[in-house]
N, C-alpha and C. Protein backbone atom coordinates (compact mmCIF):
# COMPACT_ATOMS: atom_id res chain seq x y z
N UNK A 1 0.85 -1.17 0.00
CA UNK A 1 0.00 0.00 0.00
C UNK A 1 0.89 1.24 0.00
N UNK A 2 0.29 2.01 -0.76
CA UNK A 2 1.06 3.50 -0.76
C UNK A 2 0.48 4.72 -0.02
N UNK A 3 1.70 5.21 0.98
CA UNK A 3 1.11 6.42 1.73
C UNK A 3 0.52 7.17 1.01
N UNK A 4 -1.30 7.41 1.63
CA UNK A 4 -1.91 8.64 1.35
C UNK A 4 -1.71 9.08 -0.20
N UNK A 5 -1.88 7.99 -1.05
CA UNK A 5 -2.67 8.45 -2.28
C UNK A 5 -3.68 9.59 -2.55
N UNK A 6 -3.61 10.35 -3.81
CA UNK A 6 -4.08 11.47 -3.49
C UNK A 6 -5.92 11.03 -4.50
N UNK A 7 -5.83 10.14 -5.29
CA UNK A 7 -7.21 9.08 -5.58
C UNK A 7 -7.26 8.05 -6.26
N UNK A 8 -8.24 7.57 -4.94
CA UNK A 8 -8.41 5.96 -5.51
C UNK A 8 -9.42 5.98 -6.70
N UNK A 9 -9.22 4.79 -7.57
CA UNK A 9 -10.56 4.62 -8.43
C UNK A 9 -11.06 3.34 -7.95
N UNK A 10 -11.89 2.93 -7.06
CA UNK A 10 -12.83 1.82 -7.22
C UNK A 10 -13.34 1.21 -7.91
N UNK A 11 -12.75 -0.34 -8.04
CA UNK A 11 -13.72 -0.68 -9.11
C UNK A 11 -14.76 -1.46 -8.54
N UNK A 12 -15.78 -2.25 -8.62
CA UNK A 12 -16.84 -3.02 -8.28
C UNK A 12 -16.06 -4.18 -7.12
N UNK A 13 -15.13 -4.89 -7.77
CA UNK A 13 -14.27 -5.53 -6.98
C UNK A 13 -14.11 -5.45 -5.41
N UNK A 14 -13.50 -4.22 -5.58
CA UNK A 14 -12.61 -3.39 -4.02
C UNK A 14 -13.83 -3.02 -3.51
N UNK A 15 -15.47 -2.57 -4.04
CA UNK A 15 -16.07 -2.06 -3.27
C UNK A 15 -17.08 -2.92 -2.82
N UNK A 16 -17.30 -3.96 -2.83
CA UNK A 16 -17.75 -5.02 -2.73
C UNK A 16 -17.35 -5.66 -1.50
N UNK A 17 -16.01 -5.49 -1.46
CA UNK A 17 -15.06 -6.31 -0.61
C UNK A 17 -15.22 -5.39 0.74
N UNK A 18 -15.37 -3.87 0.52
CA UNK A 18 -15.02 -2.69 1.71
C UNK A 18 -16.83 -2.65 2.12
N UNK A 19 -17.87 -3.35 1.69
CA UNK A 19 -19.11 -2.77 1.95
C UNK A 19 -19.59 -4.63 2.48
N UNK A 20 -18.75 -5.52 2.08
CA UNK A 20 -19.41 -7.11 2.75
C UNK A 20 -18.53 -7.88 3.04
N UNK A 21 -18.36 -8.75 4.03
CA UNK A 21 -16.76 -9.70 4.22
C UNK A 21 -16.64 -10.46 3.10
N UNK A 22 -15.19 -10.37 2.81
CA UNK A 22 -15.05 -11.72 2.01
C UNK A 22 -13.39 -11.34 2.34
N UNK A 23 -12.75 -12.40 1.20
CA UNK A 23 -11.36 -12.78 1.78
C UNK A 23 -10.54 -11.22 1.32
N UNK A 24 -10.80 -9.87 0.50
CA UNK A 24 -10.22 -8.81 0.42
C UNK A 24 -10.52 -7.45 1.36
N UNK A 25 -11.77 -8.13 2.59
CA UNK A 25 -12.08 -6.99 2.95
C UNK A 25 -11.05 -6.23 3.77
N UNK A 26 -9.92 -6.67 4.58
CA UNK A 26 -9.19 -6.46 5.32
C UNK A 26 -8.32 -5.43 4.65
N UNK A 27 -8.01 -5.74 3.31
CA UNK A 27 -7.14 -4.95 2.62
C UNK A 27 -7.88 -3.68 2.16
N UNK A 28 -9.17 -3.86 2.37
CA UNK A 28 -10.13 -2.62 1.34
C UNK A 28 -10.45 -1.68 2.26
N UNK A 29 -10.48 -1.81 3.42
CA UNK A 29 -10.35 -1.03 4.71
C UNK A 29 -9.57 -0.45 4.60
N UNK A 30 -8.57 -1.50 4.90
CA UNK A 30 -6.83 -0.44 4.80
C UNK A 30 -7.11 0.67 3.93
N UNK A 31 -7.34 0.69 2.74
CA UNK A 31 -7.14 1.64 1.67
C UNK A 31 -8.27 2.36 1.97
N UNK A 32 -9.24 2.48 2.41
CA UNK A 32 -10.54 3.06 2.71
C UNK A 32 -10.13 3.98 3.98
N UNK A 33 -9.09 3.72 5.07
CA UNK A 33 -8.51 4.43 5.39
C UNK A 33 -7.53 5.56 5.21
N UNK A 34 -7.35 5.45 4.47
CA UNK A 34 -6.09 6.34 4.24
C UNK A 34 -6.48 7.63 3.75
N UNK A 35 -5.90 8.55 3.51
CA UNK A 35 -6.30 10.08 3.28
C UNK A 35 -6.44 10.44 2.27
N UNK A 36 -7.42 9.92 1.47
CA UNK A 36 -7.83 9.83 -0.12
C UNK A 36 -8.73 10.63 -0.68
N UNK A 37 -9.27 10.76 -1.77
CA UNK A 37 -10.55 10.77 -2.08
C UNK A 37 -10.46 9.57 -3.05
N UNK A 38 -11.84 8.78 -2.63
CA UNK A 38 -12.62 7.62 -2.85
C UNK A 38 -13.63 8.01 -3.59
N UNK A 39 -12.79 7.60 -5.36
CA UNK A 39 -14.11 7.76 -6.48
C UNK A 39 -14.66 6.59 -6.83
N UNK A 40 -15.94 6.64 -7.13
CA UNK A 40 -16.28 5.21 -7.92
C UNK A 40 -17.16 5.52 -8.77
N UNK A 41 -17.76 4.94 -9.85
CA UNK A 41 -18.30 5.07 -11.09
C UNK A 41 -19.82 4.72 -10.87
N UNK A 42 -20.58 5.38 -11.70
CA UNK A 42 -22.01 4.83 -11.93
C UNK A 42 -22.15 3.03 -12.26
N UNK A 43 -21.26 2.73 -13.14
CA UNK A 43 -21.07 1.35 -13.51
C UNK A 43 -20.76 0.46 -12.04
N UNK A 44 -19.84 1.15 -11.30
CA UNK A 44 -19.42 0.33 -9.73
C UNK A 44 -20.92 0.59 -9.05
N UNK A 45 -21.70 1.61 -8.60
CA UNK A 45 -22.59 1.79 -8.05
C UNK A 45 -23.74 0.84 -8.41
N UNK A 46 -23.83 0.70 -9.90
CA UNK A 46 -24.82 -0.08 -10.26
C UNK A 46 -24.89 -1.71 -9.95
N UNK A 47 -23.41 -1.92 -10.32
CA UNK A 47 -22.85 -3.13 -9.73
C UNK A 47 -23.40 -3.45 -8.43
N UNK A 48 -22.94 -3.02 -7.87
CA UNK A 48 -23.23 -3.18 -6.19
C UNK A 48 -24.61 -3.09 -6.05
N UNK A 49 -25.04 -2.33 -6.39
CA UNK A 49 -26.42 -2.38 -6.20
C UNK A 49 -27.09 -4.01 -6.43
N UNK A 50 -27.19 -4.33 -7.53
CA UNK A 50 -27.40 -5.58 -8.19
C UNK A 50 -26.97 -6.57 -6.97
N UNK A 51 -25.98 -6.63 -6.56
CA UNK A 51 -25.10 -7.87 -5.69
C UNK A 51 -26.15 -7.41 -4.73
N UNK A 52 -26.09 -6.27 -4.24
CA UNK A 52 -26.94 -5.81 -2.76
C UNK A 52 -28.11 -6.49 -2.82
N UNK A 53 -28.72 -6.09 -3.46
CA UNK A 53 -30.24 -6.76 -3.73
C UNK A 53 -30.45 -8.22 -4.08
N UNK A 54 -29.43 -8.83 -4.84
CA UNK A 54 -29.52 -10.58 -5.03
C UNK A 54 -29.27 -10.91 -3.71
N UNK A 55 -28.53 -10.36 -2.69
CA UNK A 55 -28.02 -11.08 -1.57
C UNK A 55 -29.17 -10.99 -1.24
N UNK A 56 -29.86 -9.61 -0.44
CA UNK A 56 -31.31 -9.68 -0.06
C UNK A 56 -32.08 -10.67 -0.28
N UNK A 57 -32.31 -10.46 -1.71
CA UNK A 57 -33.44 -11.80 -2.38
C UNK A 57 -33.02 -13.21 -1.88
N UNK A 58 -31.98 -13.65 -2.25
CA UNK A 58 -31.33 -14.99 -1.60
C UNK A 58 -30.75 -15.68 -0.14
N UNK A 59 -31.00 -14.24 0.72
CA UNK A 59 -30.31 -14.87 1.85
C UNK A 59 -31.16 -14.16 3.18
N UNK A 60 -30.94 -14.89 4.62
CA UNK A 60 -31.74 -14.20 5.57
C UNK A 60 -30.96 -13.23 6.30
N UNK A 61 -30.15 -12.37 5.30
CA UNK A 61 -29.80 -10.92 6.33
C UNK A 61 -30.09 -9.53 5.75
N UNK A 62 -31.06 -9.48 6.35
CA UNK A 62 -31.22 -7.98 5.67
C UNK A 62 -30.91 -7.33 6.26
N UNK A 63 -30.23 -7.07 7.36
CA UNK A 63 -29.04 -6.43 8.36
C UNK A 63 -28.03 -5.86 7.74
N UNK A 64 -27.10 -7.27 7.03
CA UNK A 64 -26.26 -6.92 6.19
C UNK A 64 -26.34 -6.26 5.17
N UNK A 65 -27.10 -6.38 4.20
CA UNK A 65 -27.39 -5.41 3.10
C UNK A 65 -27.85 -4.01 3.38
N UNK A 66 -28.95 -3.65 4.98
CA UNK A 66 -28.96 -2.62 5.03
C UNK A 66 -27.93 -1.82 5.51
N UNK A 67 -27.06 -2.47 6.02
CA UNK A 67 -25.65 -1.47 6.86
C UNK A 67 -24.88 -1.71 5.35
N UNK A 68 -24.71 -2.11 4.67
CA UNK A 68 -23.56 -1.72 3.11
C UNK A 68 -24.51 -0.74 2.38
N UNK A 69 -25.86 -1.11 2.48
CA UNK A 69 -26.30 0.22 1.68
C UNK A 69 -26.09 1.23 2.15
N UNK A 70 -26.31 1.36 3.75
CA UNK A 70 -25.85 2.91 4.41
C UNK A 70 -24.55 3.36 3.85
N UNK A 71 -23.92 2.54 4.59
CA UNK A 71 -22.23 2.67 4.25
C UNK A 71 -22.26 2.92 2.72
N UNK A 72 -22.40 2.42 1.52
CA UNK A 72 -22.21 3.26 -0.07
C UNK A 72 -22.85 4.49 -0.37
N UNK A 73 -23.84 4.95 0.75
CA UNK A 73 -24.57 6.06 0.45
C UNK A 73 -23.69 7.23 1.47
N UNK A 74 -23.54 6.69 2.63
CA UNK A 74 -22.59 7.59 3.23
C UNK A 74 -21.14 7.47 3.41
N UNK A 75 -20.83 6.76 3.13
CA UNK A 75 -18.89 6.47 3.04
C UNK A 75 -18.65 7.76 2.41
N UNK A 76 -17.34 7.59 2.39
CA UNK A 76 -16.45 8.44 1.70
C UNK A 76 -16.54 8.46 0.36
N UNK A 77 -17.17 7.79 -0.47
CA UNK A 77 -17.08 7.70 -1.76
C UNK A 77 -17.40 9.10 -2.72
N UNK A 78 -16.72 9.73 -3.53
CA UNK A 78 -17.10 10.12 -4.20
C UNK A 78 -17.51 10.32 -5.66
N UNK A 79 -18.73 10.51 -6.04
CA UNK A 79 -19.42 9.96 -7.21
C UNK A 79 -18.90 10.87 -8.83
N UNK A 80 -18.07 9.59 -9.71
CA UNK A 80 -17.47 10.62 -10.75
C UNK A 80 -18.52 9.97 -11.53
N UNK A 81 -18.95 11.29 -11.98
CA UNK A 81 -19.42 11.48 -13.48
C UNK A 81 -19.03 12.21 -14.84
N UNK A 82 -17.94 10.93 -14.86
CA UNK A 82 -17.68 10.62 -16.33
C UNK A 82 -17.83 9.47 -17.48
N UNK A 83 -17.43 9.10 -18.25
CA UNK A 83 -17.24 8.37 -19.06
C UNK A 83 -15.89 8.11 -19.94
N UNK A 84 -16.10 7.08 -20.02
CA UNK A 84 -14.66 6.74 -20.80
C UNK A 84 -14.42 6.82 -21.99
N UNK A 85 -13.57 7.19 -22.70
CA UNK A 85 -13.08 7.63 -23.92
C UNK A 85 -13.56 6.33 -24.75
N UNK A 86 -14.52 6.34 -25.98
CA UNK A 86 -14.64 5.76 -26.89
C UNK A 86 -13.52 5.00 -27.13
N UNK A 87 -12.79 5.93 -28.17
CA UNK A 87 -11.96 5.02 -28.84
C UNK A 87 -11.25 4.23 -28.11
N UNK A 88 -10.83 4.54 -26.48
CA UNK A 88 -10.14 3.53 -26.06
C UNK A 88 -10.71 2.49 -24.99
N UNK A 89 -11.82 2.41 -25.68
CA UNK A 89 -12.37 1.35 -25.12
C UNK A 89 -12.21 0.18 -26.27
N UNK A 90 -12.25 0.72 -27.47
CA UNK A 90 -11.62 -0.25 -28.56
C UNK A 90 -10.44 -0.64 -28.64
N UNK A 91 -9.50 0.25 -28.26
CA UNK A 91 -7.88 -0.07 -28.17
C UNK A 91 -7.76 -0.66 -26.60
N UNK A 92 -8.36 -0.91 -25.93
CA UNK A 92 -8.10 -1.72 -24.77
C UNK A 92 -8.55 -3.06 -25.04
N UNK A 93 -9.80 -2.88 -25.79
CA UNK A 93 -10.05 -4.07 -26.36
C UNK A 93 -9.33 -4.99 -26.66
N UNK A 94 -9.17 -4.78 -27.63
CA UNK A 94 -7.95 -5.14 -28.62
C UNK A 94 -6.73 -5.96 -27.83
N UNK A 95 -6.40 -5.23 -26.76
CA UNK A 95 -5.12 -5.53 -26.23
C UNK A 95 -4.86 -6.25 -24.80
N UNK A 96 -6.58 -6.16 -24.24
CA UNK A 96 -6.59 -7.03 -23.14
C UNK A 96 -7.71 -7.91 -23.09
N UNK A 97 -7.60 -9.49 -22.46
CA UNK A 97 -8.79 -10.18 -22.34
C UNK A 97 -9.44 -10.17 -21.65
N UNK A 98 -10.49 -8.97 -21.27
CA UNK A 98 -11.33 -8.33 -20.32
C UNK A 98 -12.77 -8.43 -20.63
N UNK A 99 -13.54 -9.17 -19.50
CA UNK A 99 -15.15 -8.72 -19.58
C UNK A 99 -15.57 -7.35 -19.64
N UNK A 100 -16.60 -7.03 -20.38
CA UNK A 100 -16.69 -6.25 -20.57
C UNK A 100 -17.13 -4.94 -19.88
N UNK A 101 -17.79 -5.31 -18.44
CA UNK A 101 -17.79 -4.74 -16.94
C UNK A 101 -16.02 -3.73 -16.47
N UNK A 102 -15.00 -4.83 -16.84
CA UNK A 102 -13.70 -4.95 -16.33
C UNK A 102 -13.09 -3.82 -17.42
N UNK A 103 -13.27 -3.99 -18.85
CA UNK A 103 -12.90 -3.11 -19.93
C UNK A 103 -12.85 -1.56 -19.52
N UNK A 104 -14.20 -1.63 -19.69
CA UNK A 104 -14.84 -0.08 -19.06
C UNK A 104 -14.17 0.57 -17.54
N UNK A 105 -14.04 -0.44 -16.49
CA UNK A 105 -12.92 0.31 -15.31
C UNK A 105 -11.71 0.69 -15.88
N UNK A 106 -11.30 -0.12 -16.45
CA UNK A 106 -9.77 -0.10 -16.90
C UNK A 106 -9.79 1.23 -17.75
N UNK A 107 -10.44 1.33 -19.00
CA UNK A 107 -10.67 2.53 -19.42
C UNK A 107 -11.35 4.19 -18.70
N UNK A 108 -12.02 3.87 -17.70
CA UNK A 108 -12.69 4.83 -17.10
C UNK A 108 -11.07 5.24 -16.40
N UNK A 109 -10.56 4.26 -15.82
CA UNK A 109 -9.57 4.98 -14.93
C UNK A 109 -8.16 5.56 -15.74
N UNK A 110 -8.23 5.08 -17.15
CA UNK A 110 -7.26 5.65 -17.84
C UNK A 110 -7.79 6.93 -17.88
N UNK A 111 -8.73 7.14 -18.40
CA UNK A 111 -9.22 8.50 -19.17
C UNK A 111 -9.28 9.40 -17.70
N UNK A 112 -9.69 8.85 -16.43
CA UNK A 112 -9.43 10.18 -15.42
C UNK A 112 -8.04 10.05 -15.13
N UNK A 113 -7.38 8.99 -15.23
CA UNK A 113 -5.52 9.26 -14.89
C UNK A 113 -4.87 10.36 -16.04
N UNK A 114 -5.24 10.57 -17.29
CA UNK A 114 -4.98 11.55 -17.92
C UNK A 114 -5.18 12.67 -17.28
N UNK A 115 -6.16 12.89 -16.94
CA UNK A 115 -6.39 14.30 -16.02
C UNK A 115 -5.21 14.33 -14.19
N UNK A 116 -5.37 13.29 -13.69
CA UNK A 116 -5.22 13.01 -12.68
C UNK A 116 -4.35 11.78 -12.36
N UNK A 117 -3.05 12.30 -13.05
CA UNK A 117 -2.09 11.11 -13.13
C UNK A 117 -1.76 10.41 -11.69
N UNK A 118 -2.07 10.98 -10.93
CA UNK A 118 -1.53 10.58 -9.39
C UNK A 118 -3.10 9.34 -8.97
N UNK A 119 -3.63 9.16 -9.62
CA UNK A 119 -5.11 7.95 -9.62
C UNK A 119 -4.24 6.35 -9.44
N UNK A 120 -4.81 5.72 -8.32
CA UNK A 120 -4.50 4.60 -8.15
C UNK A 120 -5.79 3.07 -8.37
N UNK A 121 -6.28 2.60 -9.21
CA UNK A 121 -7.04 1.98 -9.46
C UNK A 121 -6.92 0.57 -8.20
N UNK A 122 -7.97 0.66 -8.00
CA UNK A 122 -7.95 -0.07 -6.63
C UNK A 122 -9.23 -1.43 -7.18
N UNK A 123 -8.29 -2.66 -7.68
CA UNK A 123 -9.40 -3.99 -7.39
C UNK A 123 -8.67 -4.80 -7.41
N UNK A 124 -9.63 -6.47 -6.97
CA UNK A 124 -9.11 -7.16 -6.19
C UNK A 124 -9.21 -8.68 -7.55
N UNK A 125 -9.74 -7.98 -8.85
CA UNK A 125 -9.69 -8.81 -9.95
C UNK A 125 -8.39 -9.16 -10.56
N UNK A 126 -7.76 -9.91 -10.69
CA UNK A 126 -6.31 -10.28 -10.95
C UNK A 126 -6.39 -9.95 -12.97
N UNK A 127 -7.37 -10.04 -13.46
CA UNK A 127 -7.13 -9.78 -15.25
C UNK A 127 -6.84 -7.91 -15.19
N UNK A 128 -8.40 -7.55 -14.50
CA UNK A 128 -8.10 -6.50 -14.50
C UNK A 128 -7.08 -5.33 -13.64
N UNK A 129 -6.46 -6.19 -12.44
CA UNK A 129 -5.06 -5.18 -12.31
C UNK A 129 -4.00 -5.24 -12.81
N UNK A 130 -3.45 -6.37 -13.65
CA UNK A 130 -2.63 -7.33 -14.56
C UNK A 130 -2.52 -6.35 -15.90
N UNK A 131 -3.86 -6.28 -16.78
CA UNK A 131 -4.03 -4.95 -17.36
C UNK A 131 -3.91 -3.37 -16.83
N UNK A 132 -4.45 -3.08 -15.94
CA UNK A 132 -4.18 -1.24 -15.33
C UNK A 132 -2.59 -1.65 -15.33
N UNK A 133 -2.37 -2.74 -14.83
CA UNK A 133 -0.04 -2.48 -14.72
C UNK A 133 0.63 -2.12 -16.24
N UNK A 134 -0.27 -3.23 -17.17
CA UNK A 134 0.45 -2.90 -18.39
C UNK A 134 0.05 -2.00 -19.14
N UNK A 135 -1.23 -0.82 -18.70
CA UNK A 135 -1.50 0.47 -19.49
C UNK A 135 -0.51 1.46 -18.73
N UNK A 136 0.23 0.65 -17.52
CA UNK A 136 0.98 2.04 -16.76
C UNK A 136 0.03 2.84 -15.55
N UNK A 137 -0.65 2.00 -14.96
CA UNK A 137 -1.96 2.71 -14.21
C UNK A 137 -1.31 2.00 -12.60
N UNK A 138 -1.47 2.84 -11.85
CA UNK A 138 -0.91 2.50 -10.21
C UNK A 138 -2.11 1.52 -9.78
N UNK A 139 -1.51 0.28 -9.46
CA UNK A 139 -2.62 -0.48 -8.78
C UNK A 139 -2.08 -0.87 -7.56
């Protein structure tokens, strides 16, 4: 982990992990700590949402789902609204074997690391941090 990054990009992955236990939550804390700003995407939000609500539907805690919904509505997160550069969602294409959920982070966080080269893409998907290393993206 790197001192006090100046922003994380969340992908569905990492926020998943920081809003329900599983085997990355320990690490997603860590980074949820630190003195950041914590962006995540309409695409991550929607994500989660979806998981939030199948868990509901499928399981007997609605405890749990209601304390991660608090927590994504009030955490630290803050909500970017952008989009990712067309064309390089084709040239990522092209060059990595990414679902197409995974494509779009990878590209979303290129196109704000252009602006905001100091952006550290934060997930716990091994294709897609494997790719952010070889576009040159801090994971």
């Amino acid at each position: 982990m790197v001192d006090n990054p100046v922003l994380l990009y969340w992908d569905t992955s990492a926020l998943i992990s920081a809003l329900m236990a599983d085997e990355h939550t320990e690490k997603a804390l860590g980074w949820l700590r630190t003195d950041s700003d914590h962006l995540i995407s309409s695409l991550a939000f929607a994500e989660v949402q979806a998981v939030l609500h199948r868990v509901q539907r499928e399981s007997n805690t609605p405890n749990l789902v209601k304390n991660a919904q608090v927590e994504l509505h009030s955490g630290p997160w803050k909500r970017l609204n952008l989009l990712p550069e067309w064309s390089l969602l084709q040239l990522l294409a092209k060059k990595w074997p990414l679902r197409g959920a995974d494509l779009w982070h990878l590209a979303m966080a290129k196109t704000t690391a252009y602006r905001f080269p100091e952006l550290r893409l934060l997930s716990f998907d091994h294709r897609l941090s494997e790719a952010a290393r070889g576009e040159g993206l801090a994971v």
